[in-house]
N, C-alpha and C. Protein backbone atom coordinates (compact mmCIF):
# COMPACT_ATOMS: atom_id res chain seq x y z
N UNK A 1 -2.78 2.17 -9.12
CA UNK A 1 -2.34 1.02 -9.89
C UNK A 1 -1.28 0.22 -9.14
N UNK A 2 -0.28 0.92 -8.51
CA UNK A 2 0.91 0.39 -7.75
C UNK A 2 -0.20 -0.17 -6.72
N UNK A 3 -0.83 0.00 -6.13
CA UNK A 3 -1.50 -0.45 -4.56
C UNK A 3 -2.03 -1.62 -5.24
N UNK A 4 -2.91 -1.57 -6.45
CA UNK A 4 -3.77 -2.89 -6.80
C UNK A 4 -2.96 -3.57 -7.25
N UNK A 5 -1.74 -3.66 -7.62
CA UNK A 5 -0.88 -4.38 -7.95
C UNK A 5 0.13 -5.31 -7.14
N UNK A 6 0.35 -4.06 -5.98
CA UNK A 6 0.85 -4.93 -4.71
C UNK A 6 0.19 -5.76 -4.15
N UNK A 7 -1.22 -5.72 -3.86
CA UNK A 7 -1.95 -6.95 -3.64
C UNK A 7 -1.68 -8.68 -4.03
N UNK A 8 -1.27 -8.16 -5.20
CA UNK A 8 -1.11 -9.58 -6.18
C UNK A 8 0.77 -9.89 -5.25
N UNK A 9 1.62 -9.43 -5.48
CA UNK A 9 2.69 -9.56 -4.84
C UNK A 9 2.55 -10.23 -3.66
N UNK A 10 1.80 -9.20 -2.71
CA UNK A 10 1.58 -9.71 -0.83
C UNK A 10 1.41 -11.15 -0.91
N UNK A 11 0.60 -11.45 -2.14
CA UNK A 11 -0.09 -13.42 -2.06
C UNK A 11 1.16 -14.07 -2.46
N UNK A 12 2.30 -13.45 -2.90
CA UNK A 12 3.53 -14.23 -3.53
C UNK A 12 3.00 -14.71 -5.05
N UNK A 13 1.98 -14.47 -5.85
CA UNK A 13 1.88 -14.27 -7.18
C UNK A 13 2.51 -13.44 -8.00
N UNK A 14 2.32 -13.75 -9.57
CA UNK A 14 2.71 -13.14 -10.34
C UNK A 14 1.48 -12.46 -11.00
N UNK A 15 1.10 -10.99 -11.46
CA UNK A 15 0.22 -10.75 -11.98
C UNK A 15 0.55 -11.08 -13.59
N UNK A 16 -0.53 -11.13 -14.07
CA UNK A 16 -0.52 -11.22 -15.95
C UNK A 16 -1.52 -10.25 -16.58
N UNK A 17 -2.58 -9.81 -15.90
CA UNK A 17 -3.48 -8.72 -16.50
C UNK A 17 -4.23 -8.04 -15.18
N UNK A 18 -4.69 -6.47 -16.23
CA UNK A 18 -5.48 -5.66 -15.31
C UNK A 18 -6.45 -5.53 -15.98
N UNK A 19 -7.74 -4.53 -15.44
CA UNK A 19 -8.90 -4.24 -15.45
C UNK A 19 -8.89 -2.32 -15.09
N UNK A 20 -9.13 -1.48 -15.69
CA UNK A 20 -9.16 -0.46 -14.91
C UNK A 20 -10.87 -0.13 -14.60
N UNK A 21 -10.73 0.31 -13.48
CA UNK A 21 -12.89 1.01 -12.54
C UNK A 21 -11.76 2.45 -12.55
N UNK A 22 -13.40 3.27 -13.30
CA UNK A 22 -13.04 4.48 -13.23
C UNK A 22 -14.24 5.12 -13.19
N UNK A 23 -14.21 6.21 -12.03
CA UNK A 23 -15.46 6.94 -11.86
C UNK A 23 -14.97 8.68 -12.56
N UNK A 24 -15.68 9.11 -13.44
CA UNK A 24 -14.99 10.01 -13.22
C UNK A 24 -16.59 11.53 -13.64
N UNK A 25 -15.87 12.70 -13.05
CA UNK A 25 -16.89 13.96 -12.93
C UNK A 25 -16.90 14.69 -14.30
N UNK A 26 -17.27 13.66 -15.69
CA UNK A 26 -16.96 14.76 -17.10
C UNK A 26 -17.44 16.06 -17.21
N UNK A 27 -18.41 16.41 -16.21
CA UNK A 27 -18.72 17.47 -16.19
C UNK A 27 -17.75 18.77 -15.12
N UNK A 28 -17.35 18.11 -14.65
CA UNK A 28 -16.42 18.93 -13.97
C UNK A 28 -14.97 18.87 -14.14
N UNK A 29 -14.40 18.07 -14.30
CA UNK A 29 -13.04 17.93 -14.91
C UNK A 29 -12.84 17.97 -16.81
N UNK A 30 -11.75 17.85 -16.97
CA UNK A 30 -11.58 18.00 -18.31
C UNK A 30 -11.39 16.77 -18.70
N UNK A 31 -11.51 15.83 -20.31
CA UNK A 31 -11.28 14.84 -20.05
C UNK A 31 -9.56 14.29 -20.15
N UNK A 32 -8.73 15.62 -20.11
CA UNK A 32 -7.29 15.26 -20.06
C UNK A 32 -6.44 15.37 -19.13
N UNK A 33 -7.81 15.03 -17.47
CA UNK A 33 -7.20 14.54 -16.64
C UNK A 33 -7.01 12.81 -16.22
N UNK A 34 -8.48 12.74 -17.09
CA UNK A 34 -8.85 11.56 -16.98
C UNK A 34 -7.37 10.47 -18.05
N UNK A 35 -7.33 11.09 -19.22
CA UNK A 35 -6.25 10.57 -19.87
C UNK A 35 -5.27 10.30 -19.00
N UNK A 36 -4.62 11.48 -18.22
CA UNK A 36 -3.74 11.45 -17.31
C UNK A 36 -3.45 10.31 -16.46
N UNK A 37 -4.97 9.92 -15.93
CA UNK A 37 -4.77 9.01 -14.98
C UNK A 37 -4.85 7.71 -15.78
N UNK A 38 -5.43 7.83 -16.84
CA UNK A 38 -5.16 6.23 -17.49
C UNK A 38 -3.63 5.90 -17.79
N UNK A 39 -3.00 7.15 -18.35
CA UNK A 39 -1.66 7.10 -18.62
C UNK A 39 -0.99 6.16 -17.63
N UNK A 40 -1.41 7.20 -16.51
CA UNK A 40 -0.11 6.69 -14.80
C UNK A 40 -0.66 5.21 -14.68
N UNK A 41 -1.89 4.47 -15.36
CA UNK A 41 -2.30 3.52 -15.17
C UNK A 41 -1.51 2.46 -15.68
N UNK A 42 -1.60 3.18 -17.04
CA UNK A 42 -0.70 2.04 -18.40
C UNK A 42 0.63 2.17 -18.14
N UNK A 43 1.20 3.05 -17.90
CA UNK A 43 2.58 3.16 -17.08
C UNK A 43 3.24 2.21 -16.14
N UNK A 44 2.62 1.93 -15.66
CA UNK A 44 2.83 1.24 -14.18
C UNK A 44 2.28 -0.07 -14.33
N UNK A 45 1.37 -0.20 -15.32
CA UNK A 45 1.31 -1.97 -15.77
C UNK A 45 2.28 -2.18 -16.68
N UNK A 46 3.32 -1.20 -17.37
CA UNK A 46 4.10 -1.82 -18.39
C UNK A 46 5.16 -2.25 -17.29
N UNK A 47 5.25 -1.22 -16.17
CA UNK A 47 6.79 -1.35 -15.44
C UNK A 47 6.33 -3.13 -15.03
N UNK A 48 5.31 -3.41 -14.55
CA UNK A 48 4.71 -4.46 -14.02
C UNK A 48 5.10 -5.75 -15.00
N UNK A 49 5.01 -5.64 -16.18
CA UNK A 49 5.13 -6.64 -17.21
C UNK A 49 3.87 -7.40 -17.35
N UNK A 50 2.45 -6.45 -17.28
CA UNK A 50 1.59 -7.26 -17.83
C UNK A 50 0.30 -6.04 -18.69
N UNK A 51 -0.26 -6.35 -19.42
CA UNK A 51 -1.21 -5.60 -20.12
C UNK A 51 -2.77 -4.83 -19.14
N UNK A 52 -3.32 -4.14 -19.74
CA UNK A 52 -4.14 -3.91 -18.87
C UNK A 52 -5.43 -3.98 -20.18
N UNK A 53 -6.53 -4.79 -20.15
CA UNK A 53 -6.91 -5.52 -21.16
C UNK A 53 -8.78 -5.11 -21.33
N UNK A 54 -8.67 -3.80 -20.45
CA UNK A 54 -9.96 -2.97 -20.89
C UNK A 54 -10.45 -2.44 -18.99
N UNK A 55 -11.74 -2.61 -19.02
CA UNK A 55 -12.09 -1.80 -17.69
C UNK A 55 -13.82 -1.39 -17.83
N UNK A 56 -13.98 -0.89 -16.93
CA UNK A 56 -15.47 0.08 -16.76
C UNK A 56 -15.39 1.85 -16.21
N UNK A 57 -16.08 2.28 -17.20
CA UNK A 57 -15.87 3.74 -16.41
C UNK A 57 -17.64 4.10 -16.56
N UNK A 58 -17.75 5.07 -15.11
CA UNK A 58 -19.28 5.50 -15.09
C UNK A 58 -18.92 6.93 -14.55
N UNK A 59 -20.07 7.55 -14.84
CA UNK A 59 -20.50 9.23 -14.51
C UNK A 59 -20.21 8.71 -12.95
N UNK A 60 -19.68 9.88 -12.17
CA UNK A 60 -19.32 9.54 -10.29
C UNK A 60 -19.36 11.96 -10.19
N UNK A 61 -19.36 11.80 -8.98
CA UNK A 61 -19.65 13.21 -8.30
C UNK A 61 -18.20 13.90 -8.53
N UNK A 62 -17.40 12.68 -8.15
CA UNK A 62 -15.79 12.43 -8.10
C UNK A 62 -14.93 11.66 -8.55
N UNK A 63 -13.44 11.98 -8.65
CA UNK A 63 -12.97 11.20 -9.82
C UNK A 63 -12.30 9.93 -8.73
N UNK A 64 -12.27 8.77 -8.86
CA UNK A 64 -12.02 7.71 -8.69
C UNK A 64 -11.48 6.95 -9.35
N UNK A 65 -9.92 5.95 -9.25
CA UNK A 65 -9.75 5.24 -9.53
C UNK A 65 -9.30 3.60 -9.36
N UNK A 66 -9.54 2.77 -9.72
CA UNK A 66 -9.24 1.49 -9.44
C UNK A 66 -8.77 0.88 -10.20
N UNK A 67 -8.14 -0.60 -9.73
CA UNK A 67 -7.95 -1.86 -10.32
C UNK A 67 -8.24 -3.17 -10.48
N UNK A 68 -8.07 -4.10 -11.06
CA UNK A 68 -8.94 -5.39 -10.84
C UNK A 68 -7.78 -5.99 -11.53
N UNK A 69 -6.81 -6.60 -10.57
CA UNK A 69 -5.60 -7.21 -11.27
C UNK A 69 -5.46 -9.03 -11.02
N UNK A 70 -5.53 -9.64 -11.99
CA UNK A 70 -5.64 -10.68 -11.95
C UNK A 70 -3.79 -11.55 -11.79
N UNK A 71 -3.84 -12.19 -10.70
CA UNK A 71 -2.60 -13.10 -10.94
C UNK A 71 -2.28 -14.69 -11.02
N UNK A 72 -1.67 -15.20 -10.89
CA UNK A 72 -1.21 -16.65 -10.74
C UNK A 72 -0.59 -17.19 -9.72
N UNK A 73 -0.55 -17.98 -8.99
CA UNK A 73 -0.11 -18.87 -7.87
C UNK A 73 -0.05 -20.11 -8.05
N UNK A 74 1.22 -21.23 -7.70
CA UNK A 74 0.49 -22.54 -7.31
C UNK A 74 -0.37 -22.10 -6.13
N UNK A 75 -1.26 -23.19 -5.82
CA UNK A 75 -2.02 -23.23 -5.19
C UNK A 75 -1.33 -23.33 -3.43
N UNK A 76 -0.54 -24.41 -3.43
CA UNK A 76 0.63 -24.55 -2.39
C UNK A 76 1.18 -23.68 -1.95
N UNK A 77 1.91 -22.42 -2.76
CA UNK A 77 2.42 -21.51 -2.32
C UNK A 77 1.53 -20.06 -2.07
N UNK A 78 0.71 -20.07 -2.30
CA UNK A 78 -0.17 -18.89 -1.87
C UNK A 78 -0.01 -18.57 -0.60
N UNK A 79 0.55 -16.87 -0.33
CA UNK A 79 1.09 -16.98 1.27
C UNK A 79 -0.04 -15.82 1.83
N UNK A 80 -0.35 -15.84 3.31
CA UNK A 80 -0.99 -15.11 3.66
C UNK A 80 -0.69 -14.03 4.78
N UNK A 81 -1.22 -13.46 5.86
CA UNK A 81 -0.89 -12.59 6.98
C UNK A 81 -0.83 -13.63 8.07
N UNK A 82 -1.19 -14.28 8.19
CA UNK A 82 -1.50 -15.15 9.23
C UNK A 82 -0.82 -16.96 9.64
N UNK A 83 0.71 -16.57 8.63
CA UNK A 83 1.38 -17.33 8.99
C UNK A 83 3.01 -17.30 9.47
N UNK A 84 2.75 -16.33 10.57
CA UNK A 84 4.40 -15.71 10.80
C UNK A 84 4.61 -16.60 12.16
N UNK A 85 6.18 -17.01 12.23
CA UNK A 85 6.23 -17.69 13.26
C UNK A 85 7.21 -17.17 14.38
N UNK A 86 7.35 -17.59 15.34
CA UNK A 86 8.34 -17.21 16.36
C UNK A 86 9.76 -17.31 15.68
N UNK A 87 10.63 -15.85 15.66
CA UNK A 87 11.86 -15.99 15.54
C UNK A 87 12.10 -15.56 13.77
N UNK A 88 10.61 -15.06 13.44
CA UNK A 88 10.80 -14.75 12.34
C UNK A 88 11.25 -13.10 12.17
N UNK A 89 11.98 -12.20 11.24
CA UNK A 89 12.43 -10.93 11.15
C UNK A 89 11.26 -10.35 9.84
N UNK A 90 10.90 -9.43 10.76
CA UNK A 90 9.87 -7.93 9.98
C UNK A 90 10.43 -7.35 8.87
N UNK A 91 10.41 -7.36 7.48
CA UNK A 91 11.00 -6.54 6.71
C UNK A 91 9.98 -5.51 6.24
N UNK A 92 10.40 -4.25 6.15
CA UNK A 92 9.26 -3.22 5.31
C UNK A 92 10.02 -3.44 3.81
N UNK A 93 9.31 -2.89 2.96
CA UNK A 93 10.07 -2.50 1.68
C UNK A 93 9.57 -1.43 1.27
N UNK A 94 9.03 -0.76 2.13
CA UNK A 94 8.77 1.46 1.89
C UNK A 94 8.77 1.46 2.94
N UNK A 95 9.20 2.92 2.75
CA UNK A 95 9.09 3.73 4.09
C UNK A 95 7.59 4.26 4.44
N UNK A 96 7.68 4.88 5.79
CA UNK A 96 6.22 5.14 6.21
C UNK A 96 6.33 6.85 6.30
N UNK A 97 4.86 6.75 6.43
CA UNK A 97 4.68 8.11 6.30
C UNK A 97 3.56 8.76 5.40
N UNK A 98 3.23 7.95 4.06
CA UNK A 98 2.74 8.37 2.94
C UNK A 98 0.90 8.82 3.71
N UNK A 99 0.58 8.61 4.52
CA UNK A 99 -0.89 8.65 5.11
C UNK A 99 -0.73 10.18 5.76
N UNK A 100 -0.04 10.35 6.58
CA UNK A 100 -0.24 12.05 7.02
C UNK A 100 0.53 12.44 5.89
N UNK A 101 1.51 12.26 5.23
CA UNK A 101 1.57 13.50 4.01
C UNK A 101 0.56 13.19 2.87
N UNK A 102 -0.10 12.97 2.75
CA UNK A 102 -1.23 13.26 1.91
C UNK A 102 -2.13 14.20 2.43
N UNK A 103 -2.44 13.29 3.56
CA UNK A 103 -3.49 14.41 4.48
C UNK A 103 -2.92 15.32 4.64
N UNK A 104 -1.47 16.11 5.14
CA UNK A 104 -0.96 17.68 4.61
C UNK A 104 -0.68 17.73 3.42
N UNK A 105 -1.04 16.73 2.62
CA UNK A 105 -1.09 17.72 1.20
C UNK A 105 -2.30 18.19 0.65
N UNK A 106 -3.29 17.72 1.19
CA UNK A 106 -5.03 17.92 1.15
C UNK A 106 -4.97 19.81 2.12
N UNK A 107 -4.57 19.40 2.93
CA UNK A 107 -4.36 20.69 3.73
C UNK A 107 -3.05 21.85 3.63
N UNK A 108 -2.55 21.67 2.75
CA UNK A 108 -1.46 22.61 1.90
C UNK A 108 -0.21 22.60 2.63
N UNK A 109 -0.03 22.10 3.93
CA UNK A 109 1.12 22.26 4.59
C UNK A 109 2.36 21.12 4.03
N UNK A 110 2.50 21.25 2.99
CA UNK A 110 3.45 19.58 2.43
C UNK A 110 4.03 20.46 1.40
N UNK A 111 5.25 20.72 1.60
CA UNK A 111 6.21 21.14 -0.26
C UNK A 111 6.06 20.68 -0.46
N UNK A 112 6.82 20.97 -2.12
CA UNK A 112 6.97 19.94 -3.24
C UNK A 112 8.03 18.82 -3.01
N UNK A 113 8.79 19.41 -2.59
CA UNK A 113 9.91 18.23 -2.48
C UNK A 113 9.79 17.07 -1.73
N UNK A 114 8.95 17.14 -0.59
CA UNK A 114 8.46 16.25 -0.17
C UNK A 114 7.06 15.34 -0.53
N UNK A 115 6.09 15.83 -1.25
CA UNK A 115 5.18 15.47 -1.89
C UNK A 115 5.71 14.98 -3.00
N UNK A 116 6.63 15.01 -3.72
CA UNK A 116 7.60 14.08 -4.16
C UNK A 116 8.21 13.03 -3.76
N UNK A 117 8.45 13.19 -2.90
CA UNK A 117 9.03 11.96 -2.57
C UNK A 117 8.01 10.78 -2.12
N UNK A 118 6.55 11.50 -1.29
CA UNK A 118 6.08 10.28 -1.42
C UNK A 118 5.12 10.15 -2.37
N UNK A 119 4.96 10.69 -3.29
CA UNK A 119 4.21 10.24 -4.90
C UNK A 119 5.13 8.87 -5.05
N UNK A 120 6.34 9.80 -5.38
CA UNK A 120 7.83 8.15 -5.36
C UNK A 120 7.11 7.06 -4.69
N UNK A 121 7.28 7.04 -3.27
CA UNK A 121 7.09 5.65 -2.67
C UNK A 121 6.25 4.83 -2.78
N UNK A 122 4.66 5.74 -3.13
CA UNK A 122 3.41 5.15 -3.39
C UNK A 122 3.22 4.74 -4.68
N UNK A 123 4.00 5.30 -5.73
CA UNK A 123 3.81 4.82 -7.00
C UNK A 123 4.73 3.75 -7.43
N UNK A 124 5.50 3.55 -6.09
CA UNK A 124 6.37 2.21 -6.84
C UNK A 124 6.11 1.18 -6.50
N UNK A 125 6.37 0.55 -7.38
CA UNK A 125 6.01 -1.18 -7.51
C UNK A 125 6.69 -2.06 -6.24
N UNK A 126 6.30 -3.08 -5.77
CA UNK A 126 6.75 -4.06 -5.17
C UNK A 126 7.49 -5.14 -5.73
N UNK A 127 7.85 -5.07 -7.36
CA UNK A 127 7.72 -5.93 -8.12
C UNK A 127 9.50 -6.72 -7.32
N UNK A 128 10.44 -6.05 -7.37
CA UNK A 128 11.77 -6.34 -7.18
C UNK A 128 12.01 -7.03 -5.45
N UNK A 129 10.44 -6.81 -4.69
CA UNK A 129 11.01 -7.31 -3.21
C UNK A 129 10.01 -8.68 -3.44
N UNK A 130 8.91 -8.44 -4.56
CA UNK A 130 8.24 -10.09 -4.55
C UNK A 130 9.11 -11.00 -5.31
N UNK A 131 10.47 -10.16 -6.22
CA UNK A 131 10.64 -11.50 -6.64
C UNK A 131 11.88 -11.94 -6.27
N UNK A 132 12.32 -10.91 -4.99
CA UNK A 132 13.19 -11.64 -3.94
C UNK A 132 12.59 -12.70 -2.97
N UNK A 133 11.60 -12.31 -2.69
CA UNK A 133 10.79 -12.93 -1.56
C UNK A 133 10.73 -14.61 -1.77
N UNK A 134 10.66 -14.96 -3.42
CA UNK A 134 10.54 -16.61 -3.90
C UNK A 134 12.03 -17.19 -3.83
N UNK A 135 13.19 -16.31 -3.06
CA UNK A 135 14.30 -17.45 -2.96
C UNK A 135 14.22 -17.35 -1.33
N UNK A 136 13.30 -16.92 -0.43
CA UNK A 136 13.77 -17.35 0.96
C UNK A 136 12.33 -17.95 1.16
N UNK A 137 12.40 -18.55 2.50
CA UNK A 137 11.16 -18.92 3.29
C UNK A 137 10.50 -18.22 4.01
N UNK A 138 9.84 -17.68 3.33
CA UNK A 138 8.99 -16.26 3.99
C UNK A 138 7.71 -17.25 4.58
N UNK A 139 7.31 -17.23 5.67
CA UNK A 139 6.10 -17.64 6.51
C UNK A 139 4.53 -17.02 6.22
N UNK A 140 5.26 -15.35 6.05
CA UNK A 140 3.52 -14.35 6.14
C UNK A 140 4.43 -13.22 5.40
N UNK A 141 3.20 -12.65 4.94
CA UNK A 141 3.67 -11.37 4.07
C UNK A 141 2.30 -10.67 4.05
N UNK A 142 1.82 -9.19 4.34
CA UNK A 142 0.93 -8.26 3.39
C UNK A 142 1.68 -6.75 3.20
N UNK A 143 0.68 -6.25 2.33
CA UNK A 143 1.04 -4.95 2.11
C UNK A 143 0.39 -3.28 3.61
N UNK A 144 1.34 -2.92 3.41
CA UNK A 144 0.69 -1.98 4.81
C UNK A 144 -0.33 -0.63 3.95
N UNK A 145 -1.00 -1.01 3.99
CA UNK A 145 -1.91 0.35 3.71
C UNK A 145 -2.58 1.44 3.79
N UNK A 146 -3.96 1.17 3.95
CA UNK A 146 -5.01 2.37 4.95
C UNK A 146 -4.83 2.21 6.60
N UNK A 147 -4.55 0.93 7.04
CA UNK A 147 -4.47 0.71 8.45
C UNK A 147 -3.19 0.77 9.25
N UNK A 148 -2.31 1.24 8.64
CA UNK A 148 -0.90 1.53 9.07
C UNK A 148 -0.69 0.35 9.29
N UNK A 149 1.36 0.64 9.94
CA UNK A 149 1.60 -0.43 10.34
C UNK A 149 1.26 -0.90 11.02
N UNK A 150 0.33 -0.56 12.16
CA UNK A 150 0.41 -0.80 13.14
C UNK A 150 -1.36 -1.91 13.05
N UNK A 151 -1.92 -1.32 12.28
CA UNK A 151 -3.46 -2.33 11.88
C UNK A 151 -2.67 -3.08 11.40
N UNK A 152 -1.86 -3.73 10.40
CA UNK A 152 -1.65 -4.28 9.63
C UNK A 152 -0.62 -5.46 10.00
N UNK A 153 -0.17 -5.05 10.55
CA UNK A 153 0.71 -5.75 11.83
C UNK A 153 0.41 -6.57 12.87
N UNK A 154 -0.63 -5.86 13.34
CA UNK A 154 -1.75 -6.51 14.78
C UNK A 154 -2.54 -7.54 13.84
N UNK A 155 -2.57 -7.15 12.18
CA UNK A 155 -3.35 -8.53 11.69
C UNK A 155 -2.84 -9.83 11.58
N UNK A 156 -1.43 -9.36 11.29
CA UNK A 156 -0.46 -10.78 11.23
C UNK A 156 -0.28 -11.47 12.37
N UNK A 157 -0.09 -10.61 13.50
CA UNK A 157 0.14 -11.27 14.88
C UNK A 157 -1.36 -12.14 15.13
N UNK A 158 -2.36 -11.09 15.26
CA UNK A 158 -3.38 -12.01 15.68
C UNK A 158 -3.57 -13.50 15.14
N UNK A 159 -3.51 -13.13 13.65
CA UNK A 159 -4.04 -14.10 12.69
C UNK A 159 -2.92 -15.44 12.92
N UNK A 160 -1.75 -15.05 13.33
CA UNK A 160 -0.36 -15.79 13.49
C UNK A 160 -0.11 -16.21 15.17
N UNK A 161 -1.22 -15.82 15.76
CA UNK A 161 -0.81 -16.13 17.53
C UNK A 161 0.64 -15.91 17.81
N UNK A 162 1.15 -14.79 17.48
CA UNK A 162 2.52 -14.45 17.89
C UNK A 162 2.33 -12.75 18.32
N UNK A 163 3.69 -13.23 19.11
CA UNK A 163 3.84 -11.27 19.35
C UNK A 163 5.20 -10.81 18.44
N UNK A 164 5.39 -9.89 18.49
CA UNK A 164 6.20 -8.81 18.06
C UNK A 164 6.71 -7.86 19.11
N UNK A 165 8.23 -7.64 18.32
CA UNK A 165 9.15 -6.43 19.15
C UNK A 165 9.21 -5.77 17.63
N UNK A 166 9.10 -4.12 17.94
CA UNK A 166 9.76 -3.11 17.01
C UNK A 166 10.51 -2.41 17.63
N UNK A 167 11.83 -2.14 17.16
CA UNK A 167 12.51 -1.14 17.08
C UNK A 167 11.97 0.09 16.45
N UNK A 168 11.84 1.43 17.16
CA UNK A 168 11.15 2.95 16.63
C UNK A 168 12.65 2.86 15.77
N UNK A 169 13.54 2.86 16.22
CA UNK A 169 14.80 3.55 15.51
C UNK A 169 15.67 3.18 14.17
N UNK A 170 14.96 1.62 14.56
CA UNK A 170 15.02 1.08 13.00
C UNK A 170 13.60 1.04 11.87
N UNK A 171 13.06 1.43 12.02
CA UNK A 171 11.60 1.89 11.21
C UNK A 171 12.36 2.59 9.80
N UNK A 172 12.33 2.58 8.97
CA UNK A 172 12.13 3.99 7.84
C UNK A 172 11.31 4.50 7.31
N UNK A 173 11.33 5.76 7.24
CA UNK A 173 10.45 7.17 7.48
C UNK A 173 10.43 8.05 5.92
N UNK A 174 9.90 8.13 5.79
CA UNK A 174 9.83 9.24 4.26
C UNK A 174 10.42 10.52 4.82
N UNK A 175 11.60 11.00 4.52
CA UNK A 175 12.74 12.29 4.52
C UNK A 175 11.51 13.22 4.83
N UNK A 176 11.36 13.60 5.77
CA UNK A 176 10.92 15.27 5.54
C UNK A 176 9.75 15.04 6.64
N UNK A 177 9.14 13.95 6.85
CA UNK A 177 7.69 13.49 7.76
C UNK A 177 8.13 14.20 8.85
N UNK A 178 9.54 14.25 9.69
CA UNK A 178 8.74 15.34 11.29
C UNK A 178 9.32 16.57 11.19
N UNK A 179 9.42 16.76 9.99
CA UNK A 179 9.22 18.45 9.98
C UNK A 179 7.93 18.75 9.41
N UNK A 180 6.80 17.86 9.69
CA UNK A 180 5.40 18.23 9.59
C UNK A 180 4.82 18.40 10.98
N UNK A 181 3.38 18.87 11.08
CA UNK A 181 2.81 18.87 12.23
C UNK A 181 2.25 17.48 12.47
N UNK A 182 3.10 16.52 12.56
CA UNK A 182 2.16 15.27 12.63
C UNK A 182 1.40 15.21 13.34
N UNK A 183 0.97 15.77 14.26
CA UNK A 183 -0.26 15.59 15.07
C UNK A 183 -1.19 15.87 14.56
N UNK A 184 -1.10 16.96 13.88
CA UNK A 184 -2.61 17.71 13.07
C UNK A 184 -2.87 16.62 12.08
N UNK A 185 -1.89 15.77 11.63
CA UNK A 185 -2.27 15.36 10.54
C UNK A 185 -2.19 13.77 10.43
N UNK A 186 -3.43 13.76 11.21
CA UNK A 186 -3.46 11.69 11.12
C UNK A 186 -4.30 11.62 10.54
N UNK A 187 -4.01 10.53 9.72
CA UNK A 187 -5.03 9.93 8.57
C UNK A 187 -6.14 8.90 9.22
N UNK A 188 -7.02 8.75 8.38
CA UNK A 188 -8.02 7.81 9.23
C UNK A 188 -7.57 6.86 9.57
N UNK A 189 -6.65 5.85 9.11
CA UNK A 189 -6.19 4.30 9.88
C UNK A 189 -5.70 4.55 10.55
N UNK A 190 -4.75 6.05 10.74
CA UNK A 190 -3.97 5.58 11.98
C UNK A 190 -5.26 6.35 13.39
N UNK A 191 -6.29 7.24 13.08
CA UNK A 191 -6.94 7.39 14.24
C UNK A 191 -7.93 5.83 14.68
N UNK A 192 -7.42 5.18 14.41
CA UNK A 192 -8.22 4.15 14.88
C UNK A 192 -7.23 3.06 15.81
N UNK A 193 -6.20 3.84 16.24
CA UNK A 193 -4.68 3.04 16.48
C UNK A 193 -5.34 2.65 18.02
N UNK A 194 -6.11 4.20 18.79
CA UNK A 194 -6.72 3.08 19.84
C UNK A 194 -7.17 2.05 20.33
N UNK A 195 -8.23 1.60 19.13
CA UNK A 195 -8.91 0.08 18.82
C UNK A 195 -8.00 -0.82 18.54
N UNK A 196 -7.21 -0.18 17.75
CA UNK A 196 -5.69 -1.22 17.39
C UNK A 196 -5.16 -2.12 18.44
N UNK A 197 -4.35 -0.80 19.55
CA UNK A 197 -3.05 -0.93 20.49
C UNK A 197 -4.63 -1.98 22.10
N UNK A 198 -5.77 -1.58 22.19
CA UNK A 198 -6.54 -2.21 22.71
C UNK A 198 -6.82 -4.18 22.36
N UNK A 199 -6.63 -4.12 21.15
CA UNK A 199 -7.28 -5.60 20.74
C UNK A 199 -5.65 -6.39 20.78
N UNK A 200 -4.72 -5.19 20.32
CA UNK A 200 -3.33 -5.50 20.51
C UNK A 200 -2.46 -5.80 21.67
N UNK A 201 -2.81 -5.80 22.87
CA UNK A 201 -2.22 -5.30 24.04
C UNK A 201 -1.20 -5.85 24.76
N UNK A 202 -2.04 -7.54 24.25
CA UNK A 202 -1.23 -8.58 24.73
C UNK A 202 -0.32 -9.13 24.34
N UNK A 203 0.07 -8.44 22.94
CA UNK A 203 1.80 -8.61 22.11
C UNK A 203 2.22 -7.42 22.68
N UNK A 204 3.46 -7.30 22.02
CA UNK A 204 4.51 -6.83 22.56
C UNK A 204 4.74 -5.65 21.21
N UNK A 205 4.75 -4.07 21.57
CA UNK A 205 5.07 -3.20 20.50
C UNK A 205 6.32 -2.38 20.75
C-alpha cells in the first residue's frame, strides 16, 4: 500500500482514493490472513488521508497484493525522472537496504530487530517529504524500488542527460544491513547492476 501510494507522491500529486487487487490461496491460507492484509491496507490509506473505495480479489496459487491509487495534479506541475539539472542535490527520504533484507528474511538469516526495522521503512509513507517537496523547486523526483538506487538513478540521469557524483559515506543504510552476508543476498534489481553500471558508464558514480 505504502509503495502504491508513493507512486502518486514521486508525480508531486495528491492521492484521494484507492482500489485494492488481491490474489489470494483460500485454500491454503486462512481467511484471517487475508483480513490482515486488508487491515495493513486500510491502515495506511487512513495515515494517507484518503479512502480506499472497493477493489477485485480472485482465486491465485499465491497470495498477492496490490493497489490502484488514483491522484490529482495540475497538469503544469506533474514532475517526472527525467528532469534533473546540473547543480541540482540528490535527496533520499529512506534508507537503503530493504531488497537484501528481505531476501535474508526469505532465507532466515535476518532477526527480528532488524526485520523490523525495515517492515518500518517500507511501510512508511512518503506523505511528509511530498508535502515538503511543493515549497522548493524540485526539477525530477521518483521513488527507488525493485531497481535500486542505482537503476533508478541511471533513469534520471539518462532521461535528464546529466551525470551524477555520490558520496558512499553519505548514503543511509538500514541499522543492521552489514552485519548481513550481503553478498549472498542480492535481490534481483540489484543483480542486474551490471547492465546498469554498463549503459551507465559515461556518468559519473
Amino acid at each position: 500500500a505504502a509503495n502504491a501510494i508513493s507512486d502518486i507522491y514521486a508525480m508531486g500529486a495528491t492521492p484521494i482514493f484507492a482500489l485494492n487487487v488481491v490474489g489470494f490461496p483460500e485454500n491454503k491460507l486462512p481467511q484471517k490472513v487475508l483480513k490482515q492484509i486488508l487491515k495493513g491496507a486500510s491502515d495506511k490509506a487512513t495515515e494517507a488521508g484518503i479512502e480506499i473505495l472497493g477493489g477485485h480479489t480472485v482465486k491465485d496459487e499465491e497470495p498477492k497484493f496490490g493497489m490502484t491509487v488514483t491522484g490529482t495534479i495540475h497538469p503544469d506541475k506533474i514532475m517526472d525522472n527525467a528532469g534533473a539539472k546540473p547543480g541540482d542535490v540528490l535527496i533520499l527520504t529512506k534508507p537503503l537496504g530493504s531488497g537484501i533484507i528481505t531476501t535474508g528474511i526469505k532465507n532466515g538469516v535476518v532477526n527480528n530487530d532488524i526485520e523490523k526495522r525495515a517492515i518500518a521503512v517500507m511501510s512508511g509513507l512518503n506523505k511528509t517529504a511530498a508535502e515538503i517537496m511543493q515549497d522548493f523547486p524540485v526539477n525530477a523526483c521518483t521513488d527507488v524500488t525493485g531497481f535500486g538506487l542505482l537503476g533508478h538513478l541511471g533513469e534520471m540521469t539518462l532521461g535528464s542527460k546529466v551525470n551524477c557524483v555520490i558520496n558512499f559515506n553519505n548514503l543511509p543504510f538500514i541499522k543492521g544491513l552489514f552485519g548481513l552476508p550481503v553478498a549472498d543476498l542480492i535481490s534481483g534489481g540489484t543483480k542486474n547492476k551490471k547492465r546498469v553500471y554498463c549503459k551507465m558508464q559515461r556518468g559519473r558514480y
